[in-house]
Structure formats: C-alpha cells, structure tokens
Protein backbone atom coordinates (compact mmCIF):
# COMPACT_ATOMS: atom_id res chain seq x y z
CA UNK A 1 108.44 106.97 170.52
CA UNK A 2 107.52 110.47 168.66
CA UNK A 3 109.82 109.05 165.75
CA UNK A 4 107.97 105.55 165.65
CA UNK A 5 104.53 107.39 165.08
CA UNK A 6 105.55 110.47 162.83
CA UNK A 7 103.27 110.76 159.37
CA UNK A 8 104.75 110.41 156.31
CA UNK A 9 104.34 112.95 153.40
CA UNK A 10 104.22 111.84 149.74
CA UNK A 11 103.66 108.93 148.02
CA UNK A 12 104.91 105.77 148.32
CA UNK A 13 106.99 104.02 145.48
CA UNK A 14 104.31 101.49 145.32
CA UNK A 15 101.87 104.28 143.99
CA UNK A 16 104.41 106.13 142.49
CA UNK A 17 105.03 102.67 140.06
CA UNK A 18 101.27 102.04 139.81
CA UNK A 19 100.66 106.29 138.40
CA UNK A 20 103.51 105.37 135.52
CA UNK A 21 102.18 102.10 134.48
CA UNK A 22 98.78 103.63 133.78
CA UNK A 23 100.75 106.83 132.12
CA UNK A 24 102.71 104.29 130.09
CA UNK A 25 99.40 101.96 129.67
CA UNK A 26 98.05 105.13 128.24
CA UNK A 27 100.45 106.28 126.34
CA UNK A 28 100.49 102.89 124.56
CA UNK A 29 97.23 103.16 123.12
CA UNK A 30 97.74 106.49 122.02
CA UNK A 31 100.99 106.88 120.43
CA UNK A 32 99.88 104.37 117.25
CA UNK A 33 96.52 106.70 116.51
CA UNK A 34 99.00 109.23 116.86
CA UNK A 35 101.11 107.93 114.13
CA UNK A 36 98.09 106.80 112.16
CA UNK A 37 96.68 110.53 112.39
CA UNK A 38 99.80 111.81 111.28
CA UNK A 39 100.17 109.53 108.04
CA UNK A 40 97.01 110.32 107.19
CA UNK A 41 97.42 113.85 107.30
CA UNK A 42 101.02 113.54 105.28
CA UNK A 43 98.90 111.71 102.68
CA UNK A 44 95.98 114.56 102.32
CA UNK A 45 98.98 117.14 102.16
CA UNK A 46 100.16 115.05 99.40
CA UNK A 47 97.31 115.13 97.51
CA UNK A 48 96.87 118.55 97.62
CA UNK A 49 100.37 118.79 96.69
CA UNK A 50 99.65 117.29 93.65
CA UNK A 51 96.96 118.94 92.79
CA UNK A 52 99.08 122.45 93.55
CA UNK A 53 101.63 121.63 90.86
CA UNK A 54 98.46 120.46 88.82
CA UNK A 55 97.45 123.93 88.94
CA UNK A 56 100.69 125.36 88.48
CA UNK A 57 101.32 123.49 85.30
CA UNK A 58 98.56 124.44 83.58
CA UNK A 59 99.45 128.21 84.46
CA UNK A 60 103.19 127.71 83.59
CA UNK A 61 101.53 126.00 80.21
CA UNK A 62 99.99 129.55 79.64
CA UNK A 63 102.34 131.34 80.82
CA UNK A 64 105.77 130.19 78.87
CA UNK A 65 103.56 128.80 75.27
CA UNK A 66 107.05 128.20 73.69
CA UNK A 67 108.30 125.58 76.42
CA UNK A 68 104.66 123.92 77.18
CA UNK A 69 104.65 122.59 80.81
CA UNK A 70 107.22 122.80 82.90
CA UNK A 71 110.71 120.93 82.50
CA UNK A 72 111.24 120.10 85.98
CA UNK A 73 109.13 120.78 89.58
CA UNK A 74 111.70 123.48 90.53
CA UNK A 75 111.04 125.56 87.54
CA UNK A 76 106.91 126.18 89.04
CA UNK A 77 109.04 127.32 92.32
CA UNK A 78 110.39 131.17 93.37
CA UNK A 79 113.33 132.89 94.12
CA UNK A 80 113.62 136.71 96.01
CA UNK A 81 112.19 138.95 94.67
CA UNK A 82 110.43 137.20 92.16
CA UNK A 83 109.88 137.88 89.05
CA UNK A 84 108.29 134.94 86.62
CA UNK A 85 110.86 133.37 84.37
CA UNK A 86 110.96 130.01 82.41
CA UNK A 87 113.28 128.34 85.19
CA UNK A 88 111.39 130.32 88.50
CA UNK A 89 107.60 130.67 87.49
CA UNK A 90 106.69 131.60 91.08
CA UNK A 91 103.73 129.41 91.13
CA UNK A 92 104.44 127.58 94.08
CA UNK A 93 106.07 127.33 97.37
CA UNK A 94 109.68 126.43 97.11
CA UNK A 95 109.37 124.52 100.04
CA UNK A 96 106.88 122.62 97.97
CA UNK A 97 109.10 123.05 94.43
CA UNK A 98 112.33 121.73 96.57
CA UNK A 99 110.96 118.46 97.71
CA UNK A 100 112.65 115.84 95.62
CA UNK A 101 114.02 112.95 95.72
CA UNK A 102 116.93 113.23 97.84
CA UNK A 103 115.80 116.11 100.35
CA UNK A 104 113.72 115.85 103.14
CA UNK A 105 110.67 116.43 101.33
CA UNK A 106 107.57 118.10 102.29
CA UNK A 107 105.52 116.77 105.00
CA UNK A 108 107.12 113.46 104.69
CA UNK A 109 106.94 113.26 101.09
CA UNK A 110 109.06 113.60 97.64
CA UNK A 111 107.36 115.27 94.67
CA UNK A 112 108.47 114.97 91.05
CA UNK A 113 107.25 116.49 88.24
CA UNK A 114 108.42 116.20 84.69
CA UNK A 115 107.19 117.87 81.27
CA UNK A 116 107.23 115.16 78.36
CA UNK A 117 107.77 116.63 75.02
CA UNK A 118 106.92 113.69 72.85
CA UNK A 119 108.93 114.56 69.84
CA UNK A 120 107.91 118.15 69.70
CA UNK A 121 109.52 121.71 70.49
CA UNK A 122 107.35 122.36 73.28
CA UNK A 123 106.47 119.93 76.23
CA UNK A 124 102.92 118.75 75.51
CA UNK A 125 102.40 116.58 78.51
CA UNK A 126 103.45 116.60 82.37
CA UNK A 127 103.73 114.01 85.19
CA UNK A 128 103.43 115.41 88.45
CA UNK A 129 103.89 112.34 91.28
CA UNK A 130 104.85 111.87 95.11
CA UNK A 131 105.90 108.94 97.32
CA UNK A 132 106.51 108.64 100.89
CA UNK A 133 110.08 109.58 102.12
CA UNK A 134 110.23 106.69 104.01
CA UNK A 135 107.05 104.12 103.29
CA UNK A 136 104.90 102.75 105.84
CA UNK A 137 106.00 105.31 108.19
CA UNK A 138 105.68 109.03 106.49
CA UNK A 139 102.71 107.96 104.32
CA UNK A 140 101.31 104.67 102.74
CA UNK A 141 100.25 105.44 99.35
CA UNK A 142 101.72 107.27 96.81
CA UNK A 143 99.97 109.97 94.19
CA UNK A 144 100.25 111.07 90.28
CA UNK A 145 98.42 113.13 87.93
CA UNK A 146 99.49 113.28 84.29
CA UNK A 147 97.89 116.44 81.15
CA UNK A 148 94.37 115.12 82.29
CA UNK A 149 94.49 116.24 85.81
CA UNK A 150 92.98 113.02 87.27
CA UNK A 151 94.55 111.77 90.88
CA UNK A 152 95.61 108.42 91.10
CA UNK A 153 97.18 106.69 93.49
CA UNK A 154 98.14 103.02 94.82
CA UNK A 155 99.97 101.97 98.03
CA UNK A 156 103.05 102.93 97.72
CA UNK A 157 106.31 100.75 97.17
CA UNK A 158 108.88 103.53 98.34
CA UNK A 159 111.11 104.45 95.97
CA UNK A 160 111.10 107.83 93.24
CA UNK A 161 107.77 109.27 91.93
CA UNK A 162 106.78 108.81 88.30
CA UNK A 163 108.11 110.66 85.95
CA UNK A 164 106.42 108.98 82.77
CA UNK A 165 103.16 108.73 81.25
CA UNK A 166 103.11 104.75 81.44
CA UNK A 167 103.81 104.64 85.38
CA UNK A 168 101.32 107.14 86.56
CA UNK A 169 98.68 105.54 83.88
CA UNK A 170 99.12 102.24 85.89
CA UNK A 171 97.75 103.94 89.41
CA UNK A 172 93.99 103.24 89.58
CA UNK A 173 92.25 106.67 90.05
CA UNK A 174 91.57 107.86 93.84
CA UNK A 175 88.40 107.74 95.04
C-alpha cells in the first residue's frame, strides 16, 4: 500500500509537452523580427559602407592626383604596416576593401567600386555600389553612389554591384 500512495516528483510529460509548445509558439513569432532586425541592420551597414568608400575616394582623389579615384575597392584598403601607396591607400578597413563579389562580403553584403577614366589619363569619376550576398535574406535593397556622392538605392535583384555610371544613375535617390 505505501507504493500505491507515494508522491511523485517532477513534471509530467503532459506539462512537459504543453512548456515546449509555448517555447516553440514563442519562438515562432520571434525568430522572423529577428531576421527582419537583422536585414535591416545589414542594409544601414551598407549604407554606411558606401558612404565610407565615398569618403575614401575623394581622399584617394587627393591623395594620388595622377591616377584620380581609385582603380578598384581594394586599392582604398591596407596592408601591415601600412604605408599609403597607389594600390594600398589605407583608407579603409580591409575587411570592408575585401568584400567583393565572390567572398563572403561584409555584413552580408558585396561592395564594388570602380574609377571610370572617360578617355583621360587620370580616373575622373568613381562608382562605388553593394548588393546583398544572397537577396531577400542578407539584405533587400541594394546601394550606389557615383563623383556626386548622392545614395541611391532600389530593391535589389541579387546579382554584382554597379560598376558604371549608367547603372547606378538608374537607382532613384534614398530617402
């Protein structure tokens, strides 16, 4: 009879069940404002990316008169130690100068930028754009800035970044 009666510890597996439906009910609802947060924030990084090798351009214009802007994005990056040259400027991150097309990118996007020499000796005009690594799910829209310095950007159709004037021209400006 003392077996019949004894208490049981613990939970049952009837409560156990009902604690990870509500976890996974939770969980649910969260994870997609998750994501959303997350794209969002890839997106802002991008922008500022842009506006980074926006910068850097202009100084790499000053800097190197005889080339103009830069020939490629690596050539605004660094090496160690680092001492400014026309193919290492040292005006930006290389994790930032390193994220083509074709490597993981930098906070789930590519960057490109490209100096455009127009027929003359020195490169007279730059396009500097990004697009998601993997669209829809890194970031939604993609970002350019050509000589002016304006951002524009449109959603993005995956893909490389611009790397003409005509392209980037297309993107309405952001707001």
């Amino acid at each position: 009879m003392g077996n019949a009666m004894r208490k049981q510890n613990g939970f049952s597996l009837i409560e156990l069940l009902i604690v990870v439906a509500i976890i996974l009910l939770i969980a649910a609802i969260a994870i997609p404002n998750l994501l959303r947060a997350r794209m969002a924030a890839n997106e802002s990084s991008a922008a500022a990316g842009i506006r980074s090798i926006t910068s850097a351009e202009i100084a790499y214009f000053s800097g190197f008169p005889a080339v103009g802007y830069a020939v490629q994005l690596q050539d605004l990056g660094r090496t160690s130690p680092c001492i400014p040259a026309q193919t290492h400027a040292c005006l930006l991150d290389d994790s930032m100068a390193n994220a083509i097309p074709g490597s993981a990118g930098h906070s789930g996007y590519q960057f490109l930028a490209t100096g455009i020499n127009s027929g003359s000796a020195i490169n007279s005009d730059f396009v500097a754009g990004t697009t998601p690594v993997t669209a829809s799910s890194t970031g939604s829209r993609d970002f350019c800035t050509i000589t002016d310095g304006a951002l524009r950007s449109q959603p993005s159709a995956g893909g490389v970044p611009p790397n003409t004037l005509a392209p980037c021209l297309a993107y309405p400006l952001a707001q």
